[in-house]
Protein backbone atom coordinates (compact mmCIF):
# COMPACT_ATOMS: atom_id res chain seq x y z
CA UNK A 1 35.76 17.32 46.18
CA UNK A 2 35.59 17.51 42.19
CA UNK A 3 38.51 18.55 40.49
CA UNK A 4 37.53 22.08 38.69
CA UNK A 5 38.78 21.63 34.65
CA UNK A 6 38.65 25.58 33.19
CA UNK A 7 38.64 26.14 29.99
CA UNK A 8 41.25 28.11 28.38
CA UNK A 9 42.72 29.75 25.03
CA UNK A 10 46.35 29.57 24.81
CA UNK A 11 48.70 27.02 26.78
CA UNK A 12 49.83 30.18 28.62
CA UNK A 13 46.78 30.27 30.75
CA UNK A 14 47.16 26.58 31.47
CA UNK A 15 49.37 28.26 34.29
CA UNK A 16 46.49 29.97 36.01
CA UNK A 17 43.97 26.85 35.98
CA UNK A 18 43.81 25.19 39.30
CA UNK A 19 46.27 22.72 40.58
CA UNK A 20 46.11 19.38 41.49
CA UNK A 21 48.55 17.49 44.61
CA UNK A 22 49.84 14.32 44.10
CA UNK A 23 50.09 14.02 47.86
CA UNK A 24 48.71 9.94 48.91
CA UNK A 25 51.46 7.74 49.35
CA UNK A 26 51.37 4.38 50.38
CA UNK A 27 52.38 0.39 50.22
CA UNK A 28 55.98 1.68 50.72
CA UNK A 29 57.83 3.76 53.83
CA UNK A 30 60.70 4.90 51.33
CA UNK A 31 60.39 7.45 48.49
CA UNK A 32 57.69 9.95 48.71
CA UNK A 33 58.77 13.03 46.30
CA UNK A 34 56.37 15.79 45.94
CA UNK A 35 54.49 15.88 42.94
CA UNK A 36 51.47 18.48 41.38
CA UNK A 37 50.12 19.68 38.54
CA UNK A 38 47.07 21.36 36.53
CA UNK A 39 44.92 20.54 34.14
CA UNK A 40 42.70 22.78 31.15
CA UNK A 41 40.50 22.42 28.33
CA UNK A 42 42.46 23.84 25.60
CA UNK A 43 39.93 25.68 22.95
CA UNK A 44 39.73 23.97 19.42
CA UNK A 45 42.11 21.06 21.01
CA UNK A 46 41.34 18.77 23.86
CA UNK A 47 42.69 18.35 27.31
CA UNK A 48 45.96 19.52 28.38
CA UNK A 49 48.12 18.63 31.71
CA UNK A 50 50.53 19.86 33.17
CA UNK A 51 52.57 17.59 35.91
CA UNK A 52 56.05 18.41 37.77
CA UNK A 53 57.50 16.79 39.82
CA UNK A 54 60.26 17.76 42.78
CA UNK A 55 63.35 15.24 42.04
CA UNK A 56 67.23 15.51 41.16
CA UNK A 57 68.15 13.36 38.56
CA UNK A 58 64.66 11.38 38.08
CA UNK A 59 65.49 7.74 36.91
CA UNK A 60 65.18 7.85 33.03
CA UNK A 61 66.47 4.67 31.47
CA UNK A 62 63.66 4.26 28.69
CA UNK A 63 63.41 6.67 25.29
CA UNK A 64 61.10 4.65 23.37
CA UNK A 65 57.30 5.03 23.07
CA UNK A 66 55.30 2.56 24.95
CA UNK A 67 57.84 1.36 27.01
CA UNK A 68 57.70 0.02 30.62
CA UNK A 69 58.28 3.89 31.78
CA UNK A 70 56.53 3.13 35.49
CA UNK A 71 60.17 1.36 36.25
CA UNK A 72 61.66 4.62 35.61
CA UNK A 73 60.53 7.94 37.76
CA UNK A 74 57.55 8.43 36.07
CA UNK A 75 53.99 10.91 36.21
CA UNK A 76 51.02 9.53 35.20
CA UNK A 77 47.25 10.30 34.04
CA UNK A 78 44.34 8.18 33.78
CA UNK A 79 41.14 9.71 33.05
CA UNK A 80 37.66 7.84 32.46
CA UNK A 81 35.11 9.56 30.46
CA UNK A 82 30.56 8.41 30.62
CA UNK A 83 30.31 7.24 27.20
CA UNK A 84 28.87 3.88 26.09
CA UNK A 85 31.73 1.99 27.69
CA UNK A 86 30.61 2.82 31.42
CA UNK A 87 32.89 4.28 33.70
CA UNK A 88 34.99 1.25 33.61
CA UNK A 89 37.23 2.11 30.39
CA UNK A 90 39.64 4.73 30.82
CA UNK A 91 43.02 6.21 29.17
CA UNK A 92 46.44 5.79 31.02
CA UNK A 93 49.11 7.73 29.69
CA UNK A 94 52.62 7.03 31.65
CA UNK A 95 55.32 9.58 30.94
CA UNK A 96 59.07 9.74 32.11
CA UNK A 97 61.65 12.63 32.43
CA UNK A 98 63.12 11.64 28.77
CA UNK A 99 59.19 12.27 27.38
CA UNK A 100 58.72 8.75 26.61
CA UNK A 101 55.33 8.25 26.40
CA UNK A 102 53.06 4.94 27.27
CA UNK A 103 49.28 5.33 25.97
CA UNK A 104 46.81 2.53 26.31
CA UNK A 105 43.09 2.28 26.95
CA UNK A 106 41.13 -0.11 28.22
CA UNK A 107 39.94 -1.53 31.53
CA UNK A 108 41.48 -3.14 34.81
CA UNK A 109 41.62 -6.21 32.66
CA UNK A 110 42.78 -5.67 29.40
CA UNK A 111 44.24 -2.80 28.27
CA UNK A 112 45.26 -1.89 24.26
CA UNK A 113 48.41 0.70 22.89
CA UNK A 114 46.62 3.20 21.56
CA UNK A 115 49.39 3.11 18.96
CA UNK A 116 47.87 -0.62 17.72
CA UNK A 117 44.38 1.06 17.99
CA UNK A 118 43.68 4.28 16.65
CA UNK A 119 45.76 6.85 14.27
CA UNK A 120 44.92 9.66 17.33
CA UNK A 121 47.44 10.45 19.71
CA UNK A 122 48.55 12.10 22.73
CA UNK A 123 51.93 13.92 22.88
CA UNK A 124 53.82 14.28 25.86
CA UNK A 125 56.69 17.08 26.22
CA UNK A 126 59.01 16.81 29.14
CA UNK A 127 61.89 19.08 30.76
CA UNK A 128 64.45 18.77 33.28
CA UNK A 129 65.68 21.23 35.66
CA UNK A 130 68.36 21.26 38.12
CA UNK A 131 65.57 20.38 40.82
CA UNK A 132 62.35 19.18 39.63
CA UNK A 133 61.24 17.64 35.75
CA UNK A 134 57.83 17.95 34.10
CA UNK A 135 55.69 17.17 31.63
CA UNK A 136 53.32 18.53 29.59
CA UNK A 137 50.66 15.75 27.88
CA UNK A 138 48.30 17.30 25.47
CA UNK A 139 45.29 14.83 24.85
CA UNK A 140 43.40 15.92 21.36
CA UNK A 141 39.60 15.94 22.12
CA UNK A 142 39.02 13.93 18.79
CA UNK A 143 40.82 10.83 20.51
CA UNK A 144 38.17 11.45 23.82
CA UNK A 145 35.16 11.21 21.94
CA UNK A 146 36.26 8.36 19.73
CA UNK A 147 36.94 6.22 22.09
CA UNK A 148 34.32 6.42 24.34
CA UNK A 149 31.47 7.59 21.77
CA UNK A 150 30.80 10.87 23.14
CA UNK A 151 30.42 14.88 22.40
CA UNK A 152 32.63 17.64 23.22
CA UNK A 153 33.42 18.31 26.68
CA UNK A 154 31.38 21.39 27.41
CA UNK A 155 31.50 23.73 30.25
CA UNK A 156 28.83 21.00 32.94
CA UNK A 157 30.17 18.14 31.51
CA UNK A 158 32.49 16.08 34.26
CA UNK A 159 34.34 12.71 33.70
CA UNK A 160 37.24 10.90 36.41
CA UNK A 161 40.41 10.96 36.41
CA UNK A 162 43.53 10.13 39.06
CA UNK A 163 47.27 11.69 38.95
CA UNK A 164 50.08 9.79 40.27
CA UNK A 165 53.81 9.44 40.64
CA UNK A 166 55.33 6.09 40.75
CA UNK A 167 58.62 4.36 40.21
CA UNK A 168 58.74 0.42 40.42
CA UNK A 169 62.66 0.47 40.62
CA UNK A 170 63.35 -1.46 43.69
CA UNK A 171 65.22 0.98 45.55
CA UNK A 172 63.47 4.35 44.14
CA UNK A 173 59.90 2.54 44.23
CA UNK A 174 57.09 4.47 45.59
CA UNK A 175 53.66 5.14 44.45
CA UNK A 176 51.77 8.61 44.86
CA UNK A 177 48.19 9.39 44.18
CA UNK A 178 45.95 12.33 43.90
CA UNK A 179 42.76 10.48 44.81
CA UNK A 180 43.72 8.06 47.55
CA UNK A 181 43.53 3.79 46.78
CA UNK A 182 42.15 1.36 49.03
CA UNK A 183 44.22 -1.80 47.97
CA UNK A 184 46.43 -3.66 49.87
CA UNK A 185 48.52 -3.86 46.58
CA UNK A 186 50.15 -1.49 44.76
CA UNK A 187 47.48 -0.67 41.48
CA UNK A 188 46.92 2.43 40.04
CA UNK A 189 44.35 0.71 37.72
CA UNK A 190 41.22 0.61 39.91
CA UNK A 191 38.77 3.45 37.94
CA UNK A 192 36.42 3.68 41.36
CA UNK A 193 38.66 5.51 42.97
CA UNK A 194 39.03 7.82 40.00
CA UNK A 195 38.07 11.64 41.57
CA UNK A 196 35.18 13.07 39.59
CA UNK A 197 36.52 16.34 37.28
CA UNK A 198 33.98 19.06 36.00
CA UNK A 199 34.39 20.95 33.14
CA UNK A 200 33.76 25.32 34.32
């Protein structure tokens, strides 16, 4: 079932927009915290996500920007969007509790820093409380189109995207995802099983 994106005026309403369950866990029996979030198109901005997840005292060894966060306890969002590239090019941005932010695009294959490619740029906010952490990633709608040669997102339009929670840490390691994977490896970076999202 598509993911319903609404559009909305003020990050306040990003509240009331539809959540999302980061609820498919598998290729390990340990780990499995609980993980959700929501998801708007922010007027005169872009795309904006919201992500929490349920853990005390989430690993966060790594501050700096484009760092291997995925070792730490760390939220993620990749989203694919029908421009000239196909549906095989698609944004990951990997985010830990200390708001350290990795941003690439690319494909499966070969993936760039969007740092070492274009001036745009996400930003990623994060918070900690005594029970759960979050983030907020704001994704400017300038960076969408000029990667992947396309409009606007208008109310119709629809692209892909997956959600997941994931730490590689040996003994925290799991690996959650809102559309389920058939691998029998852990990857996150397999587009096709991106769920389809619809702008309303």
């Amino acid at each position: 079932m598509a993911y319903n994106v609404h559009r909305i005026g003020d990050l306040g309403q990003l509240g009331e927009c539809e959540p999302f369950f980061i609820d498919h866990y598998q290729w390990t029996k340990g780990e499995k915290p609980k993980a959700y979030g929501k998801m708007g198109l922010l007027e005169n901005y872009g795309l904006v996500v919201s992500m929490t997840a349920v853990e005390r005292n989430p690993l966060r060894t790594y501050t700096e920007e484009n760092t291997p966060v995925y070792k730490d306890s760390a939220l993620e969002a990749f989203l694919s969007f029908p421009g000239v590239l196909g549906n095989q090019s698609y944004l990951n941005f990997e985010m830990n509790a200390n708001g350290a932010l990795l941003s690439a695009f690319g494909t499966t294959k070969e993936r760039v820093f969007l740092r070492d490619f274009t001036r745009l740029q996400a930003v990623c906010e994060a918070k900690i409380e005594e029970n759960t952490w979050e983030i907020l990633l704001k994704i400017p709608m300038e960076l969408i189109c000029s990667l992947f040669q396309i409009e606007p997102l208008q109310r119709g339009d629809s692209f892909t995207c997956n959600f997941y929670k994931i730490c590689e840490t040996p003994e925290y390691e799991h690996y959650g995802s809102f559309a389920p994977i058939i691998s029998e490896r852990p990857n996150f970076h397999l587009p096709e099983f991106f769920e389809t999202a619809v702008i309303v």
